[in-house]
Protein backbone atom coordinates (compact mmCIF):
# COMPACT_ATOMS: atom_id res chain seq x y z
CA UNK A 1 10.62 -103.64 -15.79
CA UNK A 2 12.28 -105.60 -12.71
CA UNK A 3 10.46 -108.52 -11.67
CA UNK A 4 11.01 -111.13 -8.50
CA UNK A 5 11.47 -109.79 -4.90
CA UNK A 6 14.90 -109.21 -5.05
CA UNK A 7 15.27 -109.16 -1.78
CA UNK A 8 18.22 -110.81 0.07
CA UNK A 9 17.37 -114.27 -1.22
CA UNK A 10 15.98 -114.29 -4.18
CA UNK A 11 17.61 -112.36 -7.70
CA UNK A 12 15.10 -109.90 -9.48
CA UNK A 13 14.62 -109.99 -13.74
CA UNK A 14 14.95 -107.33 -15.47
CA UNK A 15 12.85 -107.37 -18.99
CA UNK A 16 14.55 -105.59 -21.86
CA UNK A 17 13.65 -105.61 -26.01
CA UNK A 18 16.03 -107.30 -27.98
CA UNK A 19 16.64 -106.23 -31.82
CA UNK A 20 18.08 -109.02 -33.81
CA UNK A 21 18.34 -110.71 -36.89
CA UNK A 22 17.56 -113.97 -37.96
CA UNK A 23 19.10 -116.55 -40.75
CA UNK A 24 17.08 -114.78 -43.55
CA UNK A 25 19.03 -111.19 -42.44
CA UNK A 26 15.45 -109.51 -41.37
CA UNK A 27 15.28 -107.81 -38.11
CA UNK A 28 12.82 -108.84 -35.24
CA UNK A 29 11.94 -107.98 -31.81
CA UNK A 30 11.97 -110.17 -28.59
CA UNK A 31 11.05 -109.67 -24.90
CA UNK A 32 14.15 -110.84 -23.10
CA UNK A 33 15.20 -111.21 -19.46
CA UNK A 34 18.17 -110.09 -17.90
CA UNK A 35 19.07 -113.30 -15.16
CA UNK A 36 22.65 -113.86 -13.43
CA UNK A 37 22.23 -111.16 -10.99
CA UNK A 38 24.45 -111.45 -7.87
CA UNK A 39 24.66 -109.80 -4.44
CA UNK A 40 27.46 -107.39 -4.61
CA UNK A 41 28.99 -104.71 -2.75
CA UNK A 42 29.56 -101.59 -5.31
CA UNK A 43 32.82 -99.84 -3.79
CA UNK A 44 32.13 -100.44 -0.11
CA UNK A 45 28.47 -99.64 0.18
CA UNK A 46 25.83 -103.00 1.47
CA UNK A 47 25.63 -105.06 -1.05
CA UNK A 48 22.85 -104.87 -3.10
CA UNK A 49 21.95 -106.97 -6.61
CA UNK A 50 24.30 -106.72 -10.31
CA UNK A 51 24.08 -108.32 -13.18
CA UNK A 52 27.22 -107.62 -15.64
CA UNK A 53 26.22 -106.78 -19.34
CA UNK A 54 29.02 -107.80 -21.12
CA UNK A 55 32.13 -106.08 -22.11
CA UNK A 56 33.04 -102.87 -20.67
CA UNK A 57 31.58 -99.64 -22.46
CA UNK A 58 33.07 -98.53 -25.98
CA UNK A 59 31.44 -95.63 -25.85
CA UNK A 60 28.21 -93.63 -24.26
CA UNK A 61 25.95 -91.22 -26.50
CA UNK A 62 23.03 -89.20 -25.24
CA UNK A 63 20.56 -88.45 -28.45
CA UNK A 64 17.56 -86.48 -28.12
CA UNK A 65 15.04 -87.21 -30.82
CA UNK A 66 13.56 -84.18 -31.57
CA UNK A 67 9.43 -84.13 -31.49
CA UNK A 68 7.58 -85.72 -34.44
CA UNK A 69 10.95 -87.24 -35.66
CA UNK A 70 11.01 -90.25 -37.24
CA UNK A 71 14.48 -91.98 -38.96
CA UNK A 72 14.95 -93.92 -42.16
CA UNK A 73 15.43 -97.37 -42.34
CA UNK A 74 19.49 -98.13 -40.67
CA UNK A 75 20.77 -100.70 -38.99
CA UNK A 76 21.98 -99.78 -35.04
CA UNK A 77 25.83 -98.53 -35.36
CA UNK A 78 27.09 -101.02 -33.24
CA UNK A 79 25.75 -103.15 -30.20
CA UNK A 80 24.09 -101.12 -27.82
CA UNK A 81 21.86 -100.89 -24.96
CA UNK A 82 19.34 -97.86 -25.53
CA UNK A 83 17.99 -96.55 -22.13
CA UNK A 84 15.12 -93.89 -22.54
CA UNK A 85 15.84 -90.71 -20.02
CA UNK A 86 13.08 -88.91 -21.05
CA UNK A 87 9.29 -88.52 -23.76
CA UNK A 88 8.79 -91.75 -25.45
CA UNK A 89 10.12 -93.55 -28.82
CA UNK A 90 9.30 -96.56 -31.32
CA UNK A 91 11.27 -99.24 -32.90
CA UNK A 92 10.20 -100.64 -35.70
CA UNK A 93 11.48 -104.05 -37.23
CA UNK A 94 11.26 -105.37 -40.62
CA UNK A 95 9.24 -108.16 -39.30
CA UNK A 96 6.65 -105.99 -38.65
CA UNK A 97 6.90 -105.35 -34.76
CA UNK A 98 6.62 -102.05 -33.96
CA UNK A 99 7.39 -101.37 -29.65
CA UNK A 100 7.03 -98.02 -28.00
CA UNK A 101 9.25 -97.46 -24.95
CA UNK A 102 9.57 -95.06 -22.65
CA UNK A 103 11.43 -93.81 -19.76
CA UNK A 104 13.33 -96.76 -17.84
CA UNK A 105 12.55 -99.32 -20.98
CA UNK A 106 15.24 -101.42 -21.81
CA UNK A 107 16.33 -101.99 -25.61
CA UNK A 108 19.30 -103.60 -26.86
CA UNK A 109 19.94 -102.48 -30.62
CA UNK A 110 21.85 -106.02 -32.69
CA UNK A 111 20.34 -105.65 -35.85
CA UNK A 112 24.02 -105.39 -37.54
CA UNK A 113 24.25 -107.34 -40.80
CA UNK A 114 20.48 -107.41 -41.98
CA UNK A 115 19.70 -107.88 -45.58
CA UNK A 116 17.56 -105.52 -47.33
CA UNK A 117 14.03 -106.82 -48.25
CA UNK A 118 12.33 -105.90 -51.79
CA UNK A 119 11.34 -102.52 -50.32
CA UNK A 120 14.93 -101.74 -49.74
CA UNK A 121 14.29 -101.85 -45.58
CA UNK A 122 17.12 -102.86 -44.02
CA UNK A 123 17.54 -102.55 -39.84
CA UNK A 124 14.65 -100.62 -37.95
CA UNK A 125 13.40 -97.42 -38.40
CA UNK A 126 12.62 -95.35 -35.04
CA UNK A 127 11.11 -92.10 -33.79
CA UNK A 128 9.32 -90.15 -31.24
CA UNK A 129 5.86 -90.78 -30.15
CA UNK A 130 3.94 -88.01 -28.10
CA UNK A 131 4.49 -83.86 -27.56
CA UNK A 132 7.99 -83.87 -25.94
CA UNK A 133 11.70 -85.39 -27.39
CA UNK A 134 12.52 -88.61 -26.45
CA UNK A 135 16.53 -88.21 -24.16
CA UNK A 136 18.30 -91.53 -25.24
CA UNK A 137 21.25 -92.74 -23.28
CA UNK A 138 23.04 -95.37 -25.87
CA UNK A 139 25.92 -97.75 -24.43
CA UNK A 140 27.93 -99.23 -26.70
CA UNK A 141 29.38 -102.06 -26.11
């Protein structure tokens, strides 16, 4: 969710979950804010507010997670954001944490390198919640 006026003075927030792991190679879950934004003009048009992400886009992937799906235990493929289009989803970490998100909910999947615990989890494990597929829009980065 964006937060602060954002008007022509003041930058808005933008709060996003963060998947990570710690020292011990288990995965947890943070809220986060996205800061840094600047007044910009996108290709001519009034400026309005940006904040850049990072490096530019590896590669984008739309999933749709089919109703009452739910994945095994796996570690994000790479570093991505995860933007929900559509229905509603779940993260689970091995901390515990479970977060549902839904449409316009920011994640950012970094779980890469966890260790597996003595139940052989290892990442997050993810799936739909609710009566209609959850529309993903991943950005790797």
């Amino acid at each position: 969710s964006v937060s602060g006026p954002g008007n022509d003075e003041s930058p808005p927030t933008l709060a996003y979950w963060h998947v990570w792991v710690d020292a011990q190679g288990v995965s947890r879950q943070s809220r986060r804010e996205l800061t840094g934004f600047t007044r910009q003009s996108m290709g001519g048009a009034a400026p309005l507010w940006n904040a850049v992400l990072g490096p530019p886009p590896r590669r984008l992937v739309c999933a749709v997670l089919p109703v009452a799906w739910q994945g095994d235990w796996h570690e994000n493929p790479a570093p991505q954001w995860i933007v929900p289009l559509s229905g509603r989803w779940f993260v689970e970490t091995m901390d515990g944490s479970r977060v549902e998100m839904g449409k316009g909910e920011l994640s950012f999947g970094g779980d890469q390198g966890c260790k597996a615990d003595a139940t052989g989890r290892k990442g997050h494990r993810s799936g739909t919640v609710g009566r209609e597929p959850a529309v993903l829009l991943l950005v790797q980065v």
